[in-house]
PDB file of N, CA and C in Angstrom:
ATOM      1  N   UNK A   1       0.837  -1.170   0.000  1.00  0.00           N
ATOM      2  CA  UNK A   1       0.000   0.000   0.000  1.00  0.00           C
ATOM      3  C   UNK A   1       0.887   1.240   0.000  1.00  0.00           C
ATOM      4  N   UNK A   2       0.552   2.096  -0.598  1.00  0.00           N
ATOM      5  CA  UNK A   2       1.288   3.435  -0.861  1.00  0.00           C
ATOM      6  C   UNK A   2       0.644   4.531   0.086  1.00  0.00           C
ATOM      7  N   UNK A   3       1.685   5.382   0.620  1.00  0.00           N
ATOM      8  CA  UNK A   3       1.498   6.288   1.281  1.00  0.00           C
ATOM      9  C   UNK A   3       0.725   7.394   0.643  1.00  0.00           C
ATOM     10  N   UNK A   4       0.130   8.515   1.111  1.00  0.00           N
ATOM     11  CA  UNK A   4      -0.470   9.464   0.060  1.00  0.00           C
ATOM     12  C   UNK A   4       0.191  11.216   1.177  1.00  0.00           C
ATOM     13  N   UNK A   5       0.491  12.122   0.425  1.00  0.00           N
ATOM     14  CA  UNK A   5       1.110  13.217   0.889  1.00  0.00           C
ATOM     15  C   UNK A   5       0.133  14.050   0.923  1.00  0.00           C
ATOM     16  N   UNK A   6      -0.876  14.043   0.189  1.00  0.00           N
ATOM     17  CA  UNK A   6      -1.556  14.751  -0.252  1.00  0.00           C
ATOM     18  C   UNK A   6      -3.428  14.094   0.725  1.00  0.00           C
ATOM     19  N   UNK A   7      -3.952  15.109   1.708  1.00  0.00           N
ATOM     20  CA  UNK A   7      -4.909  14.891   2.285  1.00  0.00           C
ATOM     21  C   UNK A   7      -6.299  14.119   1.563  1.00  0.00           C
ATOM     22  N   UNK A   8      -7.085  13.495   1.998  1.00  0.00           N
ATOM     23  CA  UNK A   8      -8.255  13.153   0.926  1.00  0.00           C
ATOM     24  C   UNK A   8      -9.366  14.211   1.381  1.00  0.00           C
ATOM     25  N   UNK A   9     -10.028  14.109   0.751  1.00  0.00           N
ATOM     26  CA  UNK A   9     -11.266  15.055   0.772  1.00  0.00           C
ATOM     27  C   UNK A   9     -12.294  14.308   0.484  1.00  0.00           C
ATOM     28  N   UNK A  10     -13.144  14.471   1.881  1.00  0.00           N
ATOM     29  CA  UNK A  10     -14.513  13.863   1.572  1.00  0.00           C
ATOM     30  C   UNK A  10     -15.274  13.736   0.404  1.00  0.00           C
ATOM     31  N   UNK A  11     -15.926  13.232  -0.510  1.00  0.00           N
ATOM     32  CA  UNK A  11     -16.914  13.601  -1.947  1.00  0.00           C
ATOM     33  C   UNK A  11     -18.028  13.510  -1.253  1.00  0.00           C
ATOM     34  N   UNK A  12     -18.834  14.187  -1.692  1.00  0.00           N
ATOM     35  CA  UNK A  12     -20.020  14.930  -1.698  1.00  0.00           C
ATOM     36  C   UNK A  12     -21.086  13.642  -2.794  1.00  0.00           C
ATOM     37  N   UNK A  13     -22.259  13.627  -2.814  1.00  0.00           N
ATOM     38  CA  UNK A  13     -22.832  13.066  -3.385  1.00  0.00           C
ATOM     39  C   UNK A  13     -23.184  12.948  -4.638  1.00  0.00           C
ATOM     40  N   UNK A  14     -22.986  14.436  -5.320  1.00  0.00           N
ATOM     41  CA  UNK A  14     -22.694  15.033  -6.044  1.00  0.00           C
ATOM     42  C   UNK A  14     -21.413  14.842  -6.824  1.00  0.00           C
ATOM     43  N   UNK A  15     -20.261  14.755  -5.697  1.00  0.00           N
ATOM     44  CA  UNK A  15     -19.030  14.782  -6.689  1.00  0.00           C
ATOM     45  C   UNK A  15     -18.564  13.154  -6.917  1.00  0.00           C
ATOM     46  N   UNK A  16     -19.475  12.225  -6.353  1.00  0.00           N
ATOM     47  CA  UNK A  16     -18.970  11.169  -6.574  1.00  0.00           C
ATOM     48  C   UNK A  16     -19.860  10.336  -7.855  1.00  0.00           C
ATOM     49  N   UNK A  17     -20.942  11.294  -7.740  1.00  0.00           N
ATOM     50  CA  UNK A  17     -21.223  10.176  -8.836  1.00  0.00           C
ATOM     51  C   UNK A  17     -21.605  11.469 -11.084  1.00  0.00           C
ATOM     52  N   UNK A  18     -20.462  12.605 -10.440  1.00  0.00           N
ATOM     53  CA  UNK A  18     -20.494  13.581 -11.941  1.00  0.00           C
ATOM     54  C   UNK A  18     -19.169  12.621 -12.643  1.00  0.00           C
ATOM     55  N   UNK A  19     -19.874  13.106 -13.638  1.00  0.00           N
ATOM     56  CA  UNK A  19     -19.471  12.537 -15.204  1.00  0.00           C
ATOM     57  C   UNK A  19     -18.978  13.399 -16.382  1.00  0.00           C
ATOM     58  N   UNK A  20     -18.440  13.620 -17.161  1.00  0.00           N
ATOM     59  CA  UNK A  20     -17.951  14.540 -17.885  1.00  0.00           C
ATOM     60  C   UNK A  20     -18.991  13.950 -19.156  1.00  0.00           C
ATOM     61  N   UNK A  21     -19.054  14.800 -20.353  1.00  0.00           N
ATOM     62  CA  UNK A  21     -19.833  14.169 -21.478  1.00  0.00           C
ATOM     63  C   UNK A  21     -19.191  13.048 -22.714  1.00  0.00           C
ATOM     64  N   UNK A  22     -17.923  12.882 -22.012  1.00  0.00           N
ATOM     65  CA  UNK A  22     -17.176  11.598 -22.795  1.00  0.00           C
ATOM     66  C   UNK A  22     -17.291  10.786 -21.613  1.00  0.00           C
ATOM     67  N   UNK A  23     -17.985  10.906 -20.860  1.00  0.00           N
ATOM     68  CA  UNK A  23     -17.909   9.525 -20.060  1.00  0.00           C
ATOM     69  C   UNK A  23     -16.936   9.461 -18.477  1.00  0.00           C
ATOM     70  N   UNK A  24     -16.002  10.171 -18.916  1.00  0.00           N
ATOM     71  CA  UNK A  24     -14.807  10.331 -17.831  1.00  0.00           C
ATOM     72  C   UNK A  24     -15.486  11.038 -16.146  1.00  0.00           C
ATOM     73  N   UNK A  25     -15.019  10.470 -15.174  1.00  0.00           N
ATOM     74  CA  UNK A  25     -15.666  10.730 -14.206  1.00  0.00           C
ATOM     75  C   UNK A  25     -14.649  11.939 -13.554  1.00  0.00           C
ATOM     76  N   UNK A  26     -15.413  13.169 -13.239  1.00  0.00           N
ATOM     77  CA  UNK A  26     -14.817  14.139 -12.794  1.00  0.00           C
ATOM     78  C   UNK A  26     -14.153  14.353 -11.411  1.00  0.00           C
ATOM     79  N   UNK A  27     -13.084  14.385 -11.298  1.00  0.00           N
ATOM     80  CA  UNK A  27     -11.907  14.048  -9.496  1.00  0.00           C
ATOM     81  C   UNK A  27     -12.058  15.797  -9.521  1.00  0.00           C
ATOM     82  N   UNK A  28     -12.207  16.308  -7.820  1.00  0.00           N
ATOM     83  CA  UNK A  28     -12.405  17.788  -7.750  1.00  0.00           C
ATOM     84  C   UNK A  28     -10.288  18.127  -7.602  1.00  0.00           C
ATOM     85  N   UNK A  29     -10.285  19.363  -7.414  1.00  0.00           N
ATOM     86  CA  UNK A  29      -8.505  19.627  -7.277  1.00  0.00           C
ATOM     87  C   UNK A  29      -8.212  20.315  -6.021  1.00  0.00           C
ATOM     88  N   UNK A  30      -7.715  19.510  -5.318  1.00  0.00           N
ATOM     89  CA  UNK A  30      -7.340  19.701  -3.966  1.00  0.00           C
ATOM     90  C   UNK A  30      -5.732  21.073  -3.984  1.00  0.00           C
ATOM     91  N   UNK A  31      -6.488  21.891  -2.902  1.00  0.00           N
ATOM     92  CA  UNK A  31      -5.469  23.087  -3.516  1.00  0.00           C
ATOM     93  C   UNK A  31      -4.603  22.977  -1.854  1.00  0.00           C
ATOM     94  N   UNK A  32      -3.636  23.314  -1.593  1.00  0.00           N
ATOM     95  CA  UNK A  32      -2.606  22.648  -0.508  1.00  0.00           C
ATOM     96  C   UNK A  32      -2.058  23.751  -0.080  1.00  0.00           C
ATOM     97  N   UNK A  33      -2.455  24.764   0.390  1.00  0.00           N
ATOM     98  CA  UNK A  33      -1.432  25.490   1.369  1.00  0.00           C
ATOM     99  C   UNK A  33      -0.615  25.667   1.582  1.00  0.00           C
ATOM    100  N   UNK A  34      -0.134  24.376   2.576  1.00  0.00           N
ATOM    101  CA  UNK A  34       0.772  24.242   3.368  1.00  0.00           C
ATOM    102  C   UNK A  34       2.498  24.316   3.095  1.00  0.00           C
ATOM    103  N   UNK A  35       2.607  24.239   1.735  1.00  0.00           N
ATOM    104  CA  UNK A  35       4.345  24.484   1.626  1.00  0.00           C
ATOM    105  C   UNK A  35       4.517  26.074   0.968  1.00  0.00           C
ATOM    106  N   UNK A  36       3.206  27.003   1.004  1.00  0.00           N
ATOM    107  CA  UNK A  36       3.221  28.605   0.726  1.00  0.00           C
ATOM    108  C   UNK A  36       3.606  28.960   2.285  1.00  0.00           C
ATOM    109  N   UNK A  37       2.844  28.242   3.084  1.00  0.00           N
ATOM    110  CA  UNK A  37       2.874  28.554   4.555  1.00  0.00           C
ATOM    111  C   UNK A  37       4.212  28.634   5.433  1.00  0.00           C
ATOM    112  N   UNK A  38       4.726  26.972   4.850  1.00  0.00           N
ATOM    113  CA  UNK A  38       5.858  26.578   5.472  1.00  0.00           C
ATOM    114  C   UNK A  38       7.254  27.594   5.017  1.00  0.00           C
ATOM    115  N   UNK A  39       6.945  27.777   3.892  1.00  0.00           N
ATOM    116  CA  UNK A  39       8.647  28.557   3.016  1.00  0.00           C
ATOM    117  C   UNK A  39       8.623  29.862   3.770  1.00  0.00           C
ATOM    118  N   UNK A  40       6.880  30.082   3.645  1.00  0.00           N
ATOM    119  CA  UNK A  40       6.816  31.715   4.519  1.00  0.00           C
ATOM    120  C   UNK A  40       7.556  31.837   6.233  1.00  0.00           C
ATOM    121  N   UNK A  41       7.088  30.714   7.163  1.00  0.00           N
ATOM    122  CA  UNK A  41       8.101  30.565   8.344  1.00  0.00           C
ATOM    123  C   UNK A  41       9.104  30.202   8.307  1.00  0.00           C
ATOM    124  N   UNK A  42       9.780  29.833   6.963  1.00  0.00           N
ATOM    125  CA  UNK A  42      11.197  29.001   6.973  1.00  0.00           C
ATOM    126  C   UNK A  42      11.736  30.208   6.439  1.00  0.00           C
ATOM    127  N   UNK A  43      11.217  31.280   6.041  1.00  0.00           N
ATOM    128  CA  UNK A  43      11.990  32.881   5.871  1.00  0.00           C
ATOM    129  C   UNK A  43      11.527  33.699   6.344  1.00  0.00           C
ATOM    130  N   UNK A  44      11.017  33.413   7.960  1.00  0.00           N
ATOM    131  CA  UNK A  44      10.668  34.973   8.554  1.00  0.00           C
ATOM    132  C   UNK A  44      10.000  36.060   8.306  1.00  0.00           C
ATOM    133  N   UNK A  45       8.779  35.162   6.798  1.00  0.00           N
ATOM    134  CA  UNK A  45       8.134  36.599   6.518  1.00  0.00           C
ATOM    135  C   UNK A  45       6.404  36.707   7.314  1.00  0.00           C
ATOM    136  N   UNK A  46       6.511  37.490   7.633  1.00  0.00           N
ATOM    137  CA  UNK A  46       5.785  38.429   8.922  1.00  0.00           C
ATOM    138  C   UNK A  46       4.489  39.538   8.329  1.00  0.00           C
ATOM    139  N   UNK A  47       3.870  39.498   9.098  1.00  0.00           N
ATOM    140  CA  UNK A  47       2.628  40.798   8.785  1.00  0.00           C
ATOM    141  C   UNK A  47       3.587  42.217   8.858  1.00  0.00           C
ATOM    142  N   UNK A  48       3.469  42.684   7.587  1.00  0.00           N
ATOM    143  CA  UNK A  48       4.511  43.980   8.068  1.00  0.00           C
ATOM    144  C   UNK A  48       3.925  45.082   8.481  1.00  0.00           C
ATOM    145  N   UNK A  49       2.366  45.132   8.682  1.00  0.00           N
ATOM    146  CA  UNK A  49       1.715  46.212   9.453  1.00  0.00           C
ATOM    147  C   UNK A  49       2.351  46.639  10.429  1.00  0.00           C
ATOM    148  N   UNK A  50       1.634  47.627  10.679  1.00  0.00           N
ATOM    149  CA  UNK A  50       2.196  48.672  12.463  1.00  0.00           C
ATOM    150  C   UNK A  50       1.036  47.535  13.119  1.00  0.00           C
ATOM    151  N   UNK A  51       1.349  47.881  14.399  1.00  0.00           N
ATOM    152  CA  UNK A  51       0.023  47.476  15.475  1.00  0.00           C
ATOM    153  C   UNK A  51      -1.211  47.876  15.315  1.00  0.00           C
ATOM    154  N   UNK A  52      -0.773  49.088  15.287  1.00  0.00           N
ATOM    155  CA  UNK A  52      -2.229  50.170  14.858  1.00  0.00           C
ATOM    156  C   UNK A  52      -2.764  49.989  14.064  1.00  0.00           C
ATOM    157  N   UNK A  53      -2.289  49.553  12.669  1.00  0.00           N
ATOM    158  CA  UNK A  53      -2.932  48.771  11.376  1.00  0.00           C
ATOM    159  C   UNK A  53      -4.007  47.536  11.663  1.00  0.00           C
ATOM    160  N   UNK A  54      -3.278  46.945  12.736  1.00  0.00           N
ATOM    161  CA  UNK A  54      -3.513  45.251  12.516  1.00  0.00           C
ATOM    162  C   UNK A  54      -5.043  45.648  13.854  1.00  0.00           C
ATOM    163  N   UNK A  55      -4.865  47.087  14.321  1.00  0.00           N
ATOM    164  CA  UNK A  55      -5.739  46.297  15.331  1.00  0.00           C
ATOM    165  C   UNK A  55      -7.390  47.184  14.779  1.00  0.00           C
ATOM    166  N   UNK A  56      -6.580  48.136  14.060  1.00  0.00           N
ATOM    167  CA  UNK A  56      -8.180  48.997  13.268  1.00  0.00           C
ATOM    168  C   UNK A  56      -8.868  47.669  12.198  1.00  0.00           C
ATOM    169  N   UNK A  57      -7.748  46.827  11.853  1.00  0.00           N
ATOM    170  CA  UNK A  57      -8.327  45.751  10.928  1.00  0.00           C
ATOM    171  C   UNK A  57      -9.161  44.925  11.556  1.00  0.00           C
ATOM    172  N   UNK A  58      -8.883  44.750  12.759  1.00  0.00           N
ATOM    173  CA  UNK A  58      -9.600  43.300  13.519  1.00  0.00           C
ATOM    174  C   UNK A  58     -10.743  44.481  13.988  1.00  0.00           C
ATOM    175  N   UNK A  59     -10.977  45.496  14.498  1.00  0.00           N
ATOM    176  CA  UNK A  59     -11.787  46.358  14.695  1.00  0.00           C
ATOM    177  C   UNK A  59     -12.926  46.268  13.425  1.00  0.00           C
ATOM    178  N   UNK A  60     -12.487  46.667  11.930  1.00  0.00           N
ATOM    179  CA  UNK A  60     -13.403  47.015  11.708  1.00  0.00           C
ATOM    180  C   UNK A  60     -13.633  45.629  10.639  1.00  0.00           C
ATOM    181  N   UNK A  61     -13.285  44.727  10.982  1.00  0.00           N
ATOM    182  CA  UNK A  61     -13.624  42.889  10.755  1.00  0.00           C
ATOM    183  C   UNK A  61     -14.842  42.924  12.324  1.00  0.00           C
ATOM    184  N   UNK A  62     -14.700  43.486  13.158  1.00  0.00           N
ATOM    185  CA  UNK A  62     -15.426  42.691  14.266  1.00  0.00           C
ATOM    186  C   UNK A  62     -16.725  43.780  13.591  1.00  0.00           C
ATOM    187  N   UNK A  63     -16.718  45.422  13.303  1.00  0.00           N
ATOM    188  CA  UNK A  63     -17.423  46.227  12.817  1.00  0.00           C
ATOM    189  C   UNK A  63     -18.860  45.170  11.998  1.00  0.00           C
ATOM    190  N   UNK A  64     -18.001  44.778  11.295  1.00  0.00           N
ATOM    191  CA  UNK A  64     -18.731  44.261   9.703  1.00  0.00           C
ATOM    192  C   UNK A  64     -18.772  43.227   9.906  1.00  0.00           C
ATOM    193  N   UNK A  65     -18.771  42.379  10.579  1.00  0.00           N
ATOM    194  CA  UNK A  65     -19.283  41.096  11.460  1.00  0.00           C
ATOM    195  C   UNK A  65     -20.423  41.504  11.863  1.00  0.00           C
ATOM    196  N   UNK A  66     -20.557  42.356  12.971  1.00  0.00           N
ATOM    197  CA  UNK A  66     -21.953  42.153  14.053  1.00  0.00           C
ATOM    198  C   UNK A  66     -22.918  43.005  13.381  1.00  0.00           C
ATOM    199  N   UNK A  67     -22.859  43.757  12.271  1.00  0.00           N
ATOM    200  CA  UNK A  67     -23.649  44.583  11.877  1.00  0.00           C
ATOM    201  C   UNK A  67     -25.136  43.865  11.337  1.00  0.00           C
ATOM    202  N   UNK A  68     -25.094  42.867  10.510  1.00  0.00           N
ATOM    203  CA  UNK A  68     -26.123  42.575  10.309  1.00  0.00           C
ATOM    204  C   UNK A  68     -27.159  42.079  11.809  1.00  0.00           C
ATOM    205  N   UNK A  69     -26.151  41.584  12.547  1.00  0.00           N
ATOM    206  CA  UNK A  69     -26.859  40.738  14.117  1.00  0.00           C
ATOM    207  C   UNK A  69     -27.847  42.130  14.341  1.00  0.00           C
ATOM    208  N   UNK A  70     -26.938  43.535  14.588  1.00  0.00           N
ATOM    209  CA  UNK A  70     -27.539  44.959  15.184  1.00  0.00           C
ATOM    210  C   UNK A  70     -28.422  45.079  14.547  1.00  0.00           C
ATOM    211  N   UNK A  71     -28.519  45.190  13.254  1.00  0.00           N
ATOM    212  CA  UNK A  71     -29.952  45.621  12.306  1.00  0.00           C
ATOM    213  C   UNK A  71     -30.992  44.514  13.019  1.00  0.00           C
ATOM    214  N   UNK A  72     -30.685  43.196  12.417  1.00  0.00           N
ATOM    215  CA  UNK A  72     -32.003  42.221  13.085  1.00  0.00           C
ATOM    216  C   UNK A  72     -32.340  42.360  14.238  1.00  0.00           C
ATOM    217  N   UNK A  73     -31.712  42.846  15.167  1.00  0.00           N
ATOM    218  CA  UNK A  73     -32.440  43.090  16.677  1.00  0.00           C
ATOM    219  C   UNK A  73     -32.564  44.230  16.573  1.00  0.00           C
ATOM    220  N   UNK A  74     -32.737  45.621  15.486  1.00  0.00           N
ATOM    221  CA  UNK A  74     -33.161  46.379  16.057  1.00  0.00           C
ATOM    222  C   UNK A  74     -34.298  46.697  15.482  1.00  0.00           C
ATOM    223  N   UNK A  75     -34.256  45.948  13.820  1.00  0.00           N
ATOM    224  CA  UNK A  75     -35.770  45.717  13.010  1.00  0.00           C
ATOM    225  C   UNK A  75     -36.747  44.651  14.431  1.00  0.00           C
ATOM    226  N   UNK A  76     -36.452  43.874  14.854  1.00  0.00           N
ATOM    227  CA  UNK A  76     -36.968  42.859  15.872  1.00  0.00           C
ATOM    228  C   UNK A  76     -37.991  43.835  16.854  1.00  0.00           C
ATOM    229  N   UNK A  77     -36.932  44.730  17.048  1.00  0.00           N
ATOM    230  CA  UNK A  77     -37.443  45.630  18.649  1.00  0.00           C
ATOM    231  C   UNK A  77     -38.453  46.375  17.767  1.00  0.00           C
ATOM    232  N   UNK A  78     -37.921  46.766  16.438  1.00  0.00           N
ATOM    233  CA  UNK A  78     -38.584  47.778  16.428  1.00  0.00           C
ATOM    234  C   UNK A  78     -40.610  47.664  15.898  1.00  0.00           C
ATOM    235  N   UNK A  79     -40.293  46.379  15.147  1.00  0.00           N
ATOM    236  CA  UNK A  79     -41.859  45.639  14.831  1.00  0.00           C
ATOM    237  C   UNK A  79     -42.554  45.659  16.253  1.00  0.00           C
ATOM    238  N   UNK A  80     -41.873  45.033  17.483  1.00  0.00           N
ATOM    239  CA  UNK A  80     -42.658  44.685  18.641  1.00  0.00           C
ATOM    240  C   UNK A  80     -42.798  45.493  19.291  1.00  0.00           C
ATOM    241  N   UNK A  81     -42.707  46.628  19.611  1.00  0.00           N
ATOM    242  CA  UNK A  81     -42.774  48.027  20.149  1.00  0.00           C
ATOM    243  C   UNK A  81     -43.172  48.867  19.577  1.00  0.00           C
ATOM    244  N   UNK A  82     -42.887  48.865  17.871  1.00  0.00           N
ATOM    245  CA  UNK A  82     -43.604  49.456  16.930  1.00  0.00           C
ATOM    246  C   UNK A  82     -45.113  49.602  17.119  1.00  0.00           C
ATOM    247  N   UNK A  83     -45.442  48.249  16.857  1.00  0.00           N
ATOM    248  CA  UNK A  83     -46.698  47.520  16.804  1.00  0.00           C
ATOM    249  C   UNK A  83     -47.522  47.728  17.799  1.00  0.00           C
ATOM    250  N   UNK A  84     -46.952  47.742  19.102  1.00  0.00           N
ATOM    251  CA  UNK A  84     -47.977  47.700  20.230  1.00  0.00           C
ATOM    252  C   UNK A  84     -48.363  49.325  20.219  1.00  0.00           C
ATOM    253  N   UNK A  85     -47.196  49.946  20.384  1.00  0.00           N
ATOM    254  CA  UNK A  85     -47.358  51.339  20.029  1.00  0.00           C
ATOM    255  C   UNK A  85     -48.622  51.873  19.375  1.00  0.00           C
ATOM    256  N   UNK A  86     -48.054  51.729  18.059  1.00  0.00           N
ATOM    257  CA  UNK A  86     -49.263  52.363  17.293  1.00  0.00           C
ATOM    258  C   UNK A  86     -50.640  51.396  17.278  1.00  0.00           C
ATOM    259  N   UNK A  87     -51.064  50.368  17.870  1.00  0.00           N
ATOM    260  CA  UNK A  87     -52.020  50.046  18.207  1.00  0.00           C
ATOM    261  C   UNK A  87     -52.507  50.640  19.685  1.00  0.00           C
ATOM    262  N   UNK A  88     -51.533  51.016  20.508  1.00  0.00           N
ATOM    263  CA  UNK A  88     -52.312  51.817  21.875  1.00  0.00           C
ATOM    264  C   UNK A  88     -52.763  53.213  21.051  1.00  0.00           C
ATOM    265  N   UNK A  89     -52.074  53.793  20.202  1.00  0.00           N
ATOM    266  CA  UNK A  89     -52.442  55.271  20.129  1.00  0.00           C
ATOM    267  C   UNK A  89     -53.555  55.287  19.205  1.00  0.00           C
ATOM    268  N   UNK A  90     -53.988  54.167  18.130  1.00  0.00           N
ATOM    269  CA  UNK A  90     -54.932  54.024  17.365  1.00  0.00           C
ATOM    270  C   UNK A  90     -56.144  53.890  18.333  1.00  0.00           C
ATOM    271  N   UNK A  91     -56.081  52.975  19.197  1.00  0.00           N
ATOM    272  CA  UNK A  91     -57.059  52.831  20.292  1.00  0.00           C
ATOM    273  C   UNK A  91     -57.574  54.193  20.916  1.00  0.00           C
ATOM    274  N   UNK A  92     -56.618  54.699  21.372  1.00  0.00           N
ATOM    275  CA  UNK A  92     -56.938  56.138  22.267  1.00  0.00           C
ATOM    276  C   UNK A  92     -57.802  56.888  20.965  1.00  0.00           C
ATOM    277  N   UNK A  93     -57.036  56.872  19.802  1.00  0.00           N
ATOM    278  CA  UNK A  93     -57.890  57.470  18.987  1.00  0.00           C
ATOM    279  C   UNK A  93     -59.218  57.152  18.488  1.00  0.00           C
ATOM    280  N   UNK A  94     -59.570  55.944  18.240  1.00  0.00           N
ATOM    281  CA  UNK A  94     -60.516  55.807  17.915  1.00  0.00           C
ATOM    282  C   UNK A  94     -61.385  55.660  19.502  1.00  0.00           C
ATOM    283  N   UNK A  95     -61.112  55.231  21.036  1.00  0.00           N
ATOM    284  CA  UNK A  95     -62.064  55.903  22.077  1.00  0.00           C
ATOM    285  C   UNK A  95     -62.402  57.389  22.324  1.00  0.00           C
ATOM    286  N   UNK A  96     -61.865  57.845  22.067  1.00  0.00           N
ATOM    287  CA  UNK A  96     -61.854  59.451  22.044  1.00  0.00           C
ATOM    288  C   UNK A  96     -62.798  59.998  21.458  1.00  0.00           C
TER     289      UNK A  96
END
């Protein structure tokens, strides 16, 4: 049995049973990282940002992350408070 260097990758149900139109069965292409990674620590090359760079980045990554969460809870609040709202003041209006 032969060793393999190269990781396997699950197939999908999909990728195990596509076909090309001559017949030939289509293998997906496993793309490998790891020796861009390795040459990069085996020569010391580094984020060359300032601090200040790296930390407005993770700032405005965390920014543009939670933003959609903020809108949905504040469309959320705003239907259910909305709602009761202008149904108390419709009320007053139409007892009045």
């Amino acid at each position: 049995m032969t060793s393999r260097s190269v990781p396997r990758r699950r197939q999908t149900l999909r990728e195990s049973h596509a076909v090309t139109r001559n017949g030939g069965v289509v293998t997906p292409k496993v793309i490998n990282a790891a020796p861009s990674l390795e040459k990069a620590e085996l020569y010391g090359i580094h984020d060359q940002r300032s601090t200040h760079s790296k930390l407005m980045g993770l700032a405005g990554r965390i920014f543009i992350e939670t933003i959609p969460q903020w809108l949905t809870v504040g469309v959320m609040l705003g239907l259910i408070f909305g709602g009761c709202c202008s149904n108390v003041f419709a009320l007053e209006a139409i007892v009045k």
